[in-house]
C-alpha atoms as a PDB file:
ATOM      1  CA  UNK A   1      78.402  89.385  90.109  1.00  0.00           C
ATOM      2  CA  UNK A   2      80.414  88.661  92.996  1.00  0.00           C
ATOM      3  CA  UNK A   3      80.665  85.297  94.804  1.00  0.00           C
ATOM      4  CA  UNK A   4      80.335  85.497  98.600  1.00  0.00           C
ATOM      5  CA  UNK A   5      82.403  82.491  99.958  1.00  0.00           C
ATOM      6  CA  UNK A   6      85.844  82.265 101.442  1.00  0.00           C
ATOM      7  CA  UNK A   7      85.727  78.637 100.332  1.00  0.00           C
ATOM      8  CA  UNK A   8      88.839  77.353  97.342  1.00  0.00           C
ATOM      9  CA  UNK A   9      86.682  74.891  96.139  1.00  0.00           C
ATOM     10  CA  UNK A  10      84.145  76.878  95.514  1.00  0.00           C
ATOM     11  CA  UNK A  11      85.708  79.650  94.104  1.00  0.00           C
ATOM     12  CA  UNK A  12      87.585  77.528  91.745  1.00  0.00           C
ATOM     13  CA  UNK A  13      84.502  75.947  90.040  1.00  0.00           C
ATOM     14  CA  UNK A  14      82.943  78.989  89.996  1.00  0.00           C
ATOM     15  CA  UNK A  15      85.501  80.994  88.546  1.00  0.00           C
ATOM     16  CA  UNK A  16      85.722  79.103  85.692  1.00  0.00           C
ATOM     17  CA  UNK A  17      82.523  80.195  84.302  1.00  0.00           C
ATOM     18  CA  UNK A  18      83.644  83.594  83.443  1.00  0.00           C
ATOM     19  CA  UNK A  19      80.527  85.500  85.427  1.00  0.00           C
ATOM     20  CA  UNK A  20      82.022  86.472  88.640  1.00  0.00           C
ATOM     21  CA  UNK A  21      84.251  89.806  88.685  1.00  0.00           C
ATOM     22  CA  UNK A  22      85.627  88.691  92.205  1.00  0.00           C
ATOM     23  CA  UNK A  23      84.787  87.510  95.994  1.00  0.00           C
ATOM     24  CA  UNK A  24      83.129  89.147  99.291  1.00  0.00           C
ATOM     25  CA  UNK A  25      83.972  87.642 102.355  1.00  0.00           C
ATOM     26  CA  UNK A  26      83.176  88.941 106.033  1.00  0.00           C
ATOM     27  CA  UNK A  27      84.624  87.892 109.663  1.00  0.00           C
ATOM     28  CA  UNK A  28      82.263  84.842 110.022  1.00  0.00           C
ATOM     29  CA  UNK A  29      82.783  83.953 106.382  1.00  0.00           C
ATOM     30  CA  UNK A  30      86.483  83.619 107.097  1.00  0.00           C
ATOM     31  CA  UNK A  31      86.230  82.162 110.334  1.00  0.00           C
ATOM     32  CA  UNK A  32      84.465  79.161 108.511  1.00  0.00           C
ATOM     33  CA  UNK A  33      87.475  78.116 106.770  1.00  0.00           C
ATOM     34  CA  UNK A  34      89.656  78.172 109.968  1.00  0.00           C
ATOM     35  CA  UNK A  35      92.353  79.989 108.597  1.00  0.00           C
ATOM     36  CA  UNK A  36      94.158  82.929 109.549  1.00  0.00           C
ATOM     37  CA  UNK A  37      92.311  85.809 107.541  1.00  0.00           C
ATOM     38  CA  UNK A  38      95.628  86.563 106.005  1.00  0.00           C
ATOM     39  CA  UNK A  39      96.493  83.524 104.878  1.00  0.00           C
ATOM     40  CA  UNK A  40      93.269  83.104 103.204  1.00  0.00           C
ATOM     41  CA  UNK A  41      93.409  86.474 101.158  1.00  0.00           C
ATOM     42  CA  UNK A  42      97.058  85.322  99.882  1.00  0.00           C
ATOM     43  CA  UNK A  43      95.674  81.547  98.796  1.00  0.00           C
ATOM     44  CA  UNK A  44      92.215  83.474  97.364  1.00  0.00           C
ATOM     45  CA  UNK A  45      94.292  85.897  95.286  1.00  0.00           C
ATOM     46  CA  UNK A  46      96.544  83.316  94.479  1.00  0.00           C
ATOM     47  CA  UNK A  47      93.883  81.348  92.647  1.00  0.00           C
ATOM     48  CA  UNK A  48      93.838  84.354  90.233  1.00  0.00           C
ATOM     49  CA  UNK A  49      90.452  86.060  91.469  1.00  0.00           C
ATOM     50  CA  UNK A  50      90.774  90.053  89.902  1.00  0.00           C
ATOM     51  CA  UNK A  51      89.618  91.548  92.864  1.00  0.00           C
ATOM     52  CA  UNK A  52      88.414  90.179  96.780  1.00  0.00           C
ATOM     53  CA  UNK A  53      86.503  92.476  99.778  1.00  0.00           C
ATOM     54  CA  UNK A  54      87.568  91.889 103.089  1.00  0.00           C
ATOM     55  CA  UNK A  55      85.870  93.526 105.934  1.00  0.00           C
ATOM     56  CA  UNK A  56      87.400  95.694 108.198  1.00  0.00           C
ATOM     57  CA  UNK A  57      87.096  94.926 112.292  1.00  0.00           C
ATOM     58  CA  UNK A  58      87.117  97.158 115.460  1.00  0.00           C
ATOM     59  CA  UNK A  59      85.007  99.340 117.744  1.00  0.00           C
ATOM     60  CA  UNK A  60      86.527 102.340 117.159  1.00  0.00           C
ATOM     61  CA  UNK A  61      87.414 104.803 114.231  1.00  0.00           C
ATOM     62  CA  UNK A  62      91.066 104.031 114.831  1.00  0.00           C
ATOM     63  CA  UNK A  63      90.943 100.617 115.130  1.00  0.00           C
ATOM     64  CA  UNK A  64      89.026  99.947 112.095  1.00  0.00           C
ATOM     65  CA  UNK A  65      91.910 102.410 110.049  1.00  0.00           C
ATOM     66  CA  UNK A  66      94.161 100.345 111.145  1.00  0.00           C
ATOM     67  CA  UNK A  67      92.622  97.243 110.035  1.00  0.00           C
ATOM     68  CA  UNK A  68      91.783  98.608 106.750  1.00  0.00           C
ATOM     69  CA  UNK A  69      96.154  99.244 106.543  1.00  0.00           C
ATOM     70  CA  UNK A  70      96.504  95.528 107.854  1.00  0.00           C
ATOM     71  CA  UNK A  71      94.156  94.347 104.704  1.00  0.00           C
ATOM     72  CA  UNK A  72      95.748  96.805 102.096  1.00  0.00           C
ATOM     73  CA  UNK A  73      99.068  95.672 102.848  1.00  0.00           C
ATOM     74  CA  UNK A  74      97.721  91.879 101.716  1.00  0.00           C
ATOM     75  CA  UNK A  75      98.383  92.797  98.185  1.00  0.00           C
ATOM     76  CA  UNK A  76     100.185  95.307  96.548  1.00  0.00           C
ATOM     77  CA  UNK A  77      98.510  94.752  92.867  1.00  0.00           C
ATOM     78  CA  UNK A  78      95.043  96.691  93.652  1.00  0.00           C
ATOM     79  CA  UNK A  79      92.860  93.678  93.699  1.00  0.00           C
ATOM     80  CA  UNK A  80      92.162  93.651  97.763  1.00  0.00           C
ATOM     81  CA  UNK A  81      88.913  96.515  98.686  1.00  0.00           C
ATOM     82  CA  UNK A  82      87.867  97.191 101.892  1.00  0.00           C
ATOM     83  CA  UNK A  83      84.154  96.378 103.170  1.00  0.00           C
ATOM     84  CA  UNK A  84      83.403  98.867 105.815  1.00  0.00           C
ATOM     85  CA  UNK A  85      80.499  98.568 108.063  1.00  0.00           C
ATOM     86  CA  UNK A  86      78.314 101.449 107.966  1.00  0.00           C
ATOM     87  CA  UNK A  87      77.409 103.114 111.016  1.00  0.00           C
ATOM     88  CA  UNK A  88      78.757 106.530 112.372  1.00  0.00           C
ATOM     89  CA  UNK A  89      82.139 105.386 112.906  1.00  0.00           C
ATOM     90  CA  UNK A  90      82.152 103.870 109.511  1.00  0.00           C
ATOM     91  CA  UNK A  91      81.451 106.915 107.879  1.00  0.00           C
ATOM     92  CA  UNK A  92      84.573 108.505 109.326  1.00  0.00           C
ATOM     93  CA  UNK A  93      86.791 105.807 108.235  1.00  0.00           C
ATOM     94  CA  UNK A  94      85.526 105.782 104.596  1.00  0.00           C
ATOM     95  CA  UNK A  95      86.447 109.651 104.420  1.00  0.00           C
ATOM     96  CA  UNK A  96      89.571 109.363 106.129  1.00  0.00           C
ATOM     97  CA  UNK A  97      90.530 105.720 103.796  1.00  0.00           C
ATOM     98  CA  UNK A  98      88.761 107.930 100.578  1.00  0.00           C
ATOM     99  CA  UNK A  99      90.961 110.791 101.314  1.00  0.00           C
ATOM    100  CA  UNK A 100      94.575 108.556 101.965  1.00  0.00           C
ATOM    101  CA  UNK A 101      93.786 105.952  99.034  1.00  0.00           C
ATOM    102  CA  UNK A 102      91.694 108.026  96.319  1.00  0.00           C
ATOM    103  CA  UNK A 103      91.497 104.743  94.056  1.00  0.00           C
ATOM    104  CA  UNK A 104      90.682 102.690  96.822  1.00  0.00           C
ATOM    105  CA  UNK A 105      87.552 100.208  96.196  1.00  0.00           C
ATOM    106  CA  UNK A 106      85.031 100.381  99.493  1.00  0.00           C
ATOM    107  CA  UNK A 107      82.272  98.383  99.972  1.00  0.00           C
ATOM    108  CA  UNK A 108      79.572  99.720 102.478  1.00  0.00           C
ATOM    109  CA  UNK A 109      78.487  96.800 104.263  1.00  0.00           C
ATOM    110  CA  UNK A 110      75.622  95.913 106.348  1.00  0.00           C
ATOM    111  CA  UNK A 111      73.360  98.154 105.775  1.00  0.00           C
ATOM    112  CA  UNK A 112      69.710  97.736 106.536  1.00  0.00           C
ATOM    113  CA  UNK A 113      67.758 100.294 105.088  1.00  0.00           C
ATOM    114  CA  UNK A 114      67.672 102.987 102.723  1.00  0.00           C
ATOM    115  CA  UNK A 115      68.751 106.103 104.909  1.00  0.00           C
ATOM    116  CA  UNK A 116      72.097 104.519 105.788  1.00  0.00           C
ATOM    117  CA  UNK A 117      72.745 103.455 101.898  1.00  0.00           C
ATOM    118  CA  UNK A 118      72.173 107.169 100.850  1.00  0.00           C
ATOM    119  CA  UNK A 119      74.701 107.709 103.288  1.00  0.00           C
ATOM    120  CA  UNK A 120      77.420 105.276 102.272  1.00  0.00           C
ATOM    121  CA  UNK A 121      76.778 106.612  98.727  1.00  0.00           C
ATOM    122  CA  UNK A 122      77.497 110.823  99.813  1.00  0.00           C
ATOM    123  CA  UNK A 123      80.237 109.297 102.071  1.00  0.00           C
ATOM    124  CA  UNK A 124      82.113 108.410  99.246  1.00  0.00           C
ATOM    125  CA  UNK A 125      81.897 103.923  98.687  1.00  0.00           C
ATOM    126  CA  UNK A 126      81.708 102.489  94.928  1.00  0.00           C
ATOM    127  CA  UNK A 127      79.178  99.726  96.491  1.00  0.00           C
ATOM    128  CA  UNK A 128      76.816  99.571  99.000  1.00  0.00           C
ATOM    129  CA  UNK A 129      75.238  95.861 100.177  1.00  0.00           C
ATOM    130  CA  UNK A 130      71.734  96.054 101.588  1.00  0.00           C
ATOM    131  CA  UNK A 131      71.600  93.113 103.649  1.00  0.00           C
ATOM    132  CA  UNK A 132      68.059  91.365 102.057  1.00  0.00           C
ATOM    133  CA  UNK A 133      67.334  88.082 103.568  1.00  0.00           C
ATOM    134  CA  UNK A 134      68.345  90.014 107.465  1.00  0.00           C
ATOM    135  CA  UNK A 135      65.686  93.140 106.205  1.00  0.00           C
ATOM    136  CA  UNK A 136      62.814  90.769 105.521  1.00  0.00           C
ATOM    137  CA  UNK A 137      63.565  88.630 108.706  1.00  0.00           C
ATOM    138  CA  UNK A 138      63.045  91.409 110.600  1.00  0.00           C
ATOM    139  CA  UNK A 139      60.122  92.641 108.713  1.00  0.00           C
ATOM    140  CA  UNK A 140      61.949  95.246 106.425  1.00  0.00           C
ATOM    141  CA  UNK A 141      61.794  95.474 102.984  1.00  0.00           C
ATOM    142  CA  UNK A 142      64.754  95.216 101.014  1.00  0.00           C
ATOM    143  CA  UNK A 143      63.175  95.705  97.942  1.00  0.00           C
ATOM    144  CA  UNK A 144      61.898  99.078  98.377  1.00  0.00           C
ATOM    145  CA  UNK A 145      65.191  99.833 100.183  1.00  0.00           C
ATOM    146  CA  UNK A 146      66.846  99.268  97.198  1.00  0.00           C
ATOM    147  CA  UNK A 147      64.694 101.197  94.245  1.00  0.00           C
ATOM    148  CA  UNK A 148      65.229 104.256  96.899  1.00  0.00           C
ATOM    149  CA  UNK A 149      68.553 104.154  97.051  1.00  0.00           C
ATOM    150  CA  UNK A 150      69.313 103.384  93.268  1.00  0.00           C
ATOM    151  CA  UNK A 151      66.972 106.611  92.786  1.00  0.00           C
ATOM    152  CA  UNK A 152      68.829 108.539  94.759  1.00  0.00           C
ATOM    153  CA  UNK A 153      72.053 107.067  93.376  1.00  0.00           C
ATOM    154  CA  UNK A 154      70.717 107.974  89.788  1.00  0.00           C
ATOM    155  CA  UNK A 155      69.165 111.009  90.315  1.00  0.00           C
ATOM    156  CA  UNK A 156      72.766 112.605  91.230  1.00  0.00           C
ATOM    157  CA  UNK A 157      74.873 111.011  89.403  1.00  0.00           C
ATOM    158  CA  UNK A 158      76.652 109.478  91.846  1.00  0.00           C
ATOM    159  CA  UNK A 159      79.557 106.775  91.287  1.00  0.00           C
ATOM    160  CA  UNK A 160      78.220 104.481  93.792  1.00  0.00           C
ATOM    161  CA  UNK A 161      76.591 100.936  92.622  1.00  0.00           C
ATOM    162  CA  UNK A 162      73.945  98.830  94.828  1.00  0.00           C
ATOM    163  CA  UNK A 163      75.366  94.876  95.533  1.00  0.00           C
ATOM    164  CA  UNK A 164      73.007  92.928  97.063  1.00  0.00           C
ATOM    165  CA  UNK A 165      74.056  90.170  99.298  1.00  0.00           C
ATOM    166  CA  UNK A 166      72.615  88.120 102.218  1.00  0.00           C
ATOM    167  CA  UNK A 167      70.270  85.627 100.274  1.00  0.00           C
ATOM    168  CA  UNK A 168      68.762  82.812 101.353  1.00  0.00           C
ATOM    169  CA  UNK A 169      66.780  81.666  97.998  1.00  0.00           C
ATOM    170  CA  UNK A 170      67.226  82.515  94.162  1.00  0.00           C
ATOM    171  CA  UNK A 171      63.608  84.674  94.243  1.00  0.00           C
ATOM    172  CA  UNK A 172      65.819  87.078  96.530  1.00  0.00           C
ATOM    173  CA  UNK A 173      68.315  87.582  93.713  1.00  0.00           C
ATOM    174  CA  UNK A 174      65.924  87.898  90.776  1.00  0.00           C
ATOM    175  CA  UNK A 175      63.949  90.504  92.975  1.00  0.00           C
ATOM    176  CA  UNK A 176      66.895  92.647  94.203  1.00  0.00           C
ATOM    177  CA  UNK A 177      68.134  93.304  90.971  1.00  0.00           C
ATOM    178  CA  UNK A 178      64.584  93.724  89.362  1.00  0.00           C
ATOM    179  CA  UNK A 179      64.180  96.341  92.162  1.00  0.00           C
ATOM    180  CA  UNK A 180      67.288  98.323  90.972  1.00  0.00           C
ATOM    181  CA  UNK A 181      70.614  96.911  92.737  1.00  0.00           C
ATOM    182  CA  UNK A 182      73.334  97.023  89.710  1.00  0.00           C
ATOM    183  CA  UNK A 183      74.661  93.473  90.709  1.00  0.00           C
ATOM    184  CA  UNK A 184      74.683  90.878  93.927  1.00  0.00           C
ATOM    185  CA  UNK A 185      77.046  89.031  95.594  1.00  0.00           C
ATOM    186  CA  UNK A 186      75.809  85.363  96.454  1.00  0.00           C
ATOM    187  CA  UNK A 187      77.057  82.243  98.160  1.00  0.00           C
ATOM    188  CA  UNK A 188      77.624  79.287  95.753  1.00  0.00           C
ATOM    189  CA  UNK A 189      74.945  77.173  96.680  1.00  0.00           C
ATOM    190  CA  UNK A 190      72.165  79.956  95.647  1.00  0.00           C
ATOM    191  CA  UNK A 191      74.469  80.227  92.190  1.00  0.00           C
ATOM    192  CA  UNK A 192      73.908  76.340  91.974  1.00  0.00           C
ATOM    193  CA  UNK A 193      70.179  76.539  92.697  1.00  0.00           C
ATOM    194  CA  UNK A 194      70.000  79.492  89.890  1.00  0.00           C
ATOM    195  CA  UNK A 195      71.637  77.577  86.742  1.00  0.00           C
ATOM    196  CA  UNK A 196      70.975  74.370  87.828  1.00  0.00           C
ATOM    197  CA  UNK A 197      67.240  74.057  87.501  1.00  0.00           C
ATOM    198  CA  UNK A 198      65.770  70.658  87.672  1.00  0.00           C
ATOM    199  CA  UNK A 199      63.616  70.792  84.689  1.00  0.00           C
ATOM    200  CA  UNK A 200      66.781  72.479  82.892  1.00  0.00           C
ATOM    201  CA  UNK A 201      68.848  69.662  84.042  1.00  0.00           C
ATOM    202  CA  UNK A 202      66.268  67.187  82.973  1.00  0.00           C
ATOM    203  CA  UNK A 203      65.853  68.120  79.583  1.00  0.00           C
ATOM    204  CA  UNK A 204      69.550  68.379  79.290  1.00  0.00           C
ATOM    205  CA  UNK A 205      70.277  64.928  80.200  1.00  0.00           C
ATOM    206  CA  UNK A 206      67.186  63.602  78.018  1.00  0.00           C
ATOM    207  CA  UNK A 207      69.530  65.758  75.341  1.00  0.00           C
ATOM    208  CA  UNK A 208      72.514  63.755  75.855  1.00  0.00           C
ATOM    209  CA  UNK A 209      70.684  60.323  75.508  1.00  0.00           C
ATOM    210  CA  UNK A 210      69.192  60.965  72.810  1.00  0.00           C
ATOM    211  CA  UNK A 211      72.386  62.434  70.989  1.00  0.00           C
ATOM    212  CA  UNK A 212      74.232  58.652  72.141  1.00  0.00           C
ATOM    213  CA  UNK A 213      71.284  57.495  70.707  1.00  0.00           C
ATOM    214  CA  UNK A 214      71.900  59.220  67.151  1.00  0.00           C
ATOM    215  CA  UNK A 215      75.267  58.617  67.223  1.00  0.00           C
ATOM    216  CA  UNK A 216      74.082  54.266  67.497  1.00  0.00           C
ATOM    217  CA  UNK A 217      71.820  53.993  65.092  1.00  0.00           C
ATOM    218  CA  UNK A 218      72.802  56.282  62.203  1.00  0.00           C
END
Protein backbone atom coordinates (compact mmCIF):
# COMPACT_ATOMS: atom_id res chain seq x y z
CA UNK A 1 0.00 0.00 0.00
CA UNK A 2 0.89 3.43 -0.56
CA UNK A 3 0.08 6.39 1.73
CA UNK A 4 -1.37 9.44 -0.05
CA UNK A 5 -0.29 12.49 2.10
CA UNK A 6 2.46 15.02 1.69
CA UNK A 7 2.16 15.47 5.45
CA UNK A 8 5.82 14.49 7.88
CA UNK A 9 3.80 13.71 10.62
CA UNK A 10 1.90 11.52 9.07
CA UNK A 11 4.21 9.75 7.16
CA UNK A 12 6.39 9.22 10.08
CA UNK A 13 3.79 7.34 12.23
CA UNK A 14 2.78 5.57 9.49
CA UNK A 15 5.93 4.41 8.29
CA UNK A 16 6.74 2.80 11.21
CA UNK A 17 4.32 0.09 10.79
CA UNK A 18 6.13 -1.60 8.08
CA UNK A 19 2.87 -1.73 5.50
CA UNK A 20 3.43 1.14 3.27
CA UNK A 21 6.00 0.62 0.24
CA UNK A 22 6.04 4.53 -0.24
CA UNK A 23 3.91 7.94 -0.77
CA UNK A 24 1.58 9.54 -3.65
CA UNK A 25 1.20 13.03 -3.57
CA UNK A 26 -0.49 15.38 -6.31
CA UNK A 27 -0.40 19.39 -6.88
CA UNK A 28 -3.18 20.09 -4.28
CA UNK A 29 -1.70 17.52 -1.93
CA UNK A 30 1.51 19.52 -1.92
CA UNK A 31 0.06 22.77 -1.97
CA UNK A 32 -1.47 21.80 1.52
CA UNK A 33 1.74 21.76 3.21
CA UNK A 34 2.81 25.21 1.81
CA UNK A 35 6.03 24.24 0.75
CA UNK A 36 7.87 24.51 -2.31
CA UNK A 37 7.17 21.02 -4.08
CA UNK A 38 10.87 20.55 -4.10
CA UNK A 39 11.59 21.09 -0.87
CA UNK A 40 9.01 18.73 0.21
CA UNK A 41 10.27 15.70 -1.98
CA UNK A 42 13.93 16.31 -0.39
CA UNK A 43 12.41 16.41 3.49
CA UNK A 44 9.88 13.24 2.33
CA UNK A 45 12.83 11.22 1.02
CA UNK A 46 14.81 12.32 3.71
CA UNK A 47 12.59 10.63 6.26
CA UNK A 48 13.73 7.37 4.55
CA UNK A 49 10.42 6.59 2.47
CA UNK A 50 11.79 3.78 -0.48
CA UNK A 51 10.01 5.32 -3.09
CA UNK A 52 7.47 8.79 -3.51
CA UNK A 53 5.08 9.79 -6.86
CA UNK A 54 4.98 13.20 -7.72
CA UNK A 55 2.74 14.40 -10.41
CA UNK A 56 3.80 15.99 -13.33
CA UNK A 57 2.14 19.69 -14.36
CA UNK A 58 1.51 21.51 -17.72
CA UNK A 59 -0.86 21.87 -20.67
CA UNK A 60 1.19 20.71 -23.14
CA UNK A 61 3.29 17.54 -24.13
CA UNK A 62 6.42 19.60 -23.68
CA UNK A 63 5.71 21.17 -20.71
CA UNK A 64 4.75 18.19 -18.82
CA UNK A 65 8.45 16.45 -20.19
CA UNK A 66 9.93 18.97 -18.77
CA UNK A 67 8.37 18.73 -15.49
CA UNK A 68 8.79 15.10 -15.35
CA UNK A 69 13.06 16.17 -15.83
CA UNK A 70 12.44 18.88 -13.01
CA UNK A 71 11.03 15.86 -10.62
CA UNK A 72 13.69 13.20 -11.74
CA UNK A 73 16.42 15.43 -11.02
CA UNK A 74 14.94 15.50 -7.11
CA UNK A 75 16.79 12.36 -6.45
CA UNK A 76 19.35 10.58 -8.03
CA UNK A 77 18.83 7.09 -5.97
CA UNK A 78 15.62 5.81 -8.07
CA UNK A 79 13.11 6.30 -5.37
CA UNK A 80 11.20 9.53 -7.06
CA UNK A 81 8.28 8.08 -10.06
CA UNK A 82 6.40 10.19 -12.02
CA UNK A 83 2.40 10.33 -11.84
CA UNK A 84 1.24 11.34 -15.21
CA UNK A 85 -2.22 12.39 -15.90
CA UNK A 86 -3.82 10.42 -18.47
CA UNK A 87 -5.37 12.05 -21.27
CA UNK A 88 -4.02 12.31 -24.94
CA UNK A 89 -1.18 14.38 -24.12
CA UNK A 90 -0.34 12.09 -21.31
CA UNK A 91 -0.05 9.25 -23.38
CA UNK A 92 2.67 10.92 -25.43
CA UNK A 93 4.70 11.82 -22.51
CA UNK A 94 4.63 8.29 -20.96
CA UNK A 95 6.11 6.92 -24.39
CA UNK A 96 8.48 9.56 -24.84
CA UNK A 97 9.57 9.34 -20.55
CA UNK A 98 9.22 5.12 -21.20
CA UNK A 99 11.48 5.37 -24.10
CA UNK A 100 14.35 8.04 -22.34
CA UNK A 101 14.13 6.30 -18.74
CA UNK A 102 13.31 2.45 -19.48
CA UNK A 103 13.34 1.76 -15.55
CA UNK A 104 11.42 4.65 -14.86
CA UNK A 105 8.31 4.03 -12.36
CA UNK A 106 4.95 5.91 -13.91
CA UNK A 107 1.91 6.17 -12.31
CA UNK A 108 -1.20 6.85 -14.59
CA UNK A 109 -3.20 9.16 -12.70
CA UNK A 110 -6.67 10.31 -12.78
CA UNK A 111 -8.29 8.16 -14.58
CA UNK A 112 -12.01 7.73 -14.53
CA UNK A 113 -13.03 4.82 -16.24
CA UNK A 114 -11.98 1.70 -17.68
CA UNK A 115 -11.19 2.70 -21.43
CA UNK A 116 -8.55 5.22 -20.35
CA UNK A 117 -6.89 2.55 -17.75
CA UNK A 118 -6.56 -0.01 -20.67
CA UNK A 119 -4.86 2.72 -22.18
CA UNK A 120 -2.35 3.74 -19.54
CA UNK A 121 -1.66 -0.03 -19.26
CA UNK A 122 -0.70 -0.52 -23.53
CA UNK A 123 0.95 2.94 -23.09
CA UNK A 124 3.46 1.53 -21.09
CA UNK A 125 2.77 2.75 -16.79
CA UNK A 126 3.54 0.05 -13.90
CA UNK A 127 0.28 1.61 -12.07
CA UNK A 128 -2.74 3.01 -12.99
CA UNK A 129 -5.13 4.94 -10.13
CA UNK A 130 -8.83 4.87 -10.91
CA UNK A 131 -10.02 7.74 -9.11
CA UNK A 132 -13.12 5.87 -6.87
CA UNK A 133 -14.75 8.21 -4.53
CA UNK A 134 -14.71 11.11 -7.92
CA UNK A 135 -16.37 7.89 -10.23
CA UNK A 136 -19.20 7.27 -7.80
CA UNK A 137 -19.79 11.09 -7.20
CA UNK A 138 -20.46 11.42 -10.53
CA UNK A 139 -22.44 8.33 -10.85
CA UNK A 140 -19.64 5.97 -12.24
CA UNK A 141 -18.69 2.89 -11.00
CA UNK A 142 -15.34 2.33 -9.93
CA UNK A 143 -15.80 -1.02 -9.08
CA UNK A 144 -16.64 -2.42 -12.32
CA UNK A 145 -13.99 -0.06 -13.76
CA UNK A 146 -11.60 -1.81 -11.98
CA UNK A 147 -12.43 -5.83 -12.49
CA UNK A 148 -12.30 -4.60 -16.38
CA UNK A 149 -9.24 -3.29 -16.35
CA UNK A 150 -7.47 -5.95 -14.05
CA UNK A 151 -9.05 -8.44 -16.78
CA UNK A 152 -7.63 -6.89 -19.35
CA UNK A 153 -4.39 -6.38 -17.43
CA UNK A 154 -4.40 -10.26 -16.74
CA UNK A 155 -5.58 -11.54 -19.72
CA UNK A 156 -2.24 -10.16 -21.54
CA UNK A 157 0.07 -10.37 -19.32
CA UNK A 158 0.76 -7.07 -18.95
CA UNK A 159 3.27 -5.49 -16.26
CA UNK A 160 0.90 -2.90 -15.24
CA UNK A 161 -0.79 -3.05 -11.54
CA UNK A 162 -4.26 -1.24 -10.57
CA UNK A 163 -3.72 1.41 -7.28
CA UNK A 164 -6.70 2.68 -6.16
CA UNK A 165 -6.80 6.04 -4.60
CA UNK A 166 -9.36 8.85 -3.98
CA UNK A 167 -11.33 7.38 -0.91
CA UNK A 168 -13.49 8.90 1.19
CA UNK A 169 -14.49 5.81 3.64
CA UNK A 170 -12.76 2.36 4.49
CA UNK A 171 -15.87 0.34 2.49
CA UNK A 172 -14.15 2.09 -0.65
CA UNK A 173 -10.86 0.34 0.09
CA UNK A 174 -12.15 -3.10 1.03
CA UNK A 175 -14.31 -2.93 -2.26
CA UNK A 176 -11.60 -1.73 -4.72
CA UNK A 177 -9.34 -4.32 -3.94
CA UNK A 178 -12.12 -7.07 -3.66
CA UNK A 179 -12.98 -5.86 -7.21
CA UNK A 180 -9.40 -6.60 -8.50
CA UNK A 181 -7.03 -3.40 -7.95
CA UNK A 182 -3.52 -5.09 -6.77
CA UNK A 183 -3.10 -2.38 -3.97
CA UNK A 184 -4.45 1.39 -2.98
CA UNK A 185 -3.02 4.35 -2.00
CA UNK A 186 -4.98 6.12 0.96
CA UNK A 187 -4.79 9.23 3.07
CA UNK A 188 -3.95 8.54 6.77
CA UNK A 189 -7.06 9.26 8.29
CA UNK A 190 -8.95 6.32 6.19
CA UNK A 191 -5.68 4.06 7.41
CA UNK A 192 -6.71 5.22 11.03
CA UNK A 193 -10.41 4.48 10.53
CA UNK A 194 -9.28 0.86 9.04
CA UNK A 195 -7.05 -0.51 12.11
CA UNK A 196 -8.48 1.46 14.55
CA UNK A 197 -11.93 0.03 14.97
CA UNK A 198 -13.86 1.02 17.97
CA UNK A 199 -14.95 -2.31 19.10
CA UNK A 200 -11.17 -3.43 18.34
CA UNK A 201 -10.00 -0.63 20.41
CA UNK A 202 -12.45 -1.44 23.10
CA UNK A 203 -11.66 -4.84 23.69
CA UNK A 204 -8.06 -3.93 23.59
CA UNK A 205 -8.16 -1.54 26.33
CA UNK A 206 -10.59 -3.93 28.45
CA UNK A 207 -7.24 -6.27 27.63
CA UNK A 208 -4.89 -4.02 29.24
CA UNK A 209 -7.01 -3.58 32.49
CA UNK A 210 -7.48 -6.64 33.04
CA UNK A 211 -3.70 -7.68 32.49
CA UNK A 212 -2.88 -4.58 35.43
CA UNK A 213 -5.38 -6.35 37.08
CA UNK A 214 -3.45 -9.85 37.02
CA UNK A 215 -0.39 -8.40 37.54
CA UNK A 216 -2.23 -6.85 41.37
CA UNK A 217 -3.65 -9.56 42.63
CA UNK A 218 -1.50 -12.60 41.77
Amino acid sequence: MFLDTANIEEIRKAMKTGVFKGVTTNPTILLNERTPRAEKVREILEEGVPFIYVQTIGETVEERLEDCETILALDGEGRTGLKIPMDIAGLEVVKQIREKYPDCKILGTAVYSADQGIFAALAGCNSIAPYINRMSNNDLDPYKAVSIIRDFIDERQLNCEILGASFKNTNQVIQTLASGAHSVTIPYNIFEKMMNKELAVSAIETFNRHGEMLKEKY
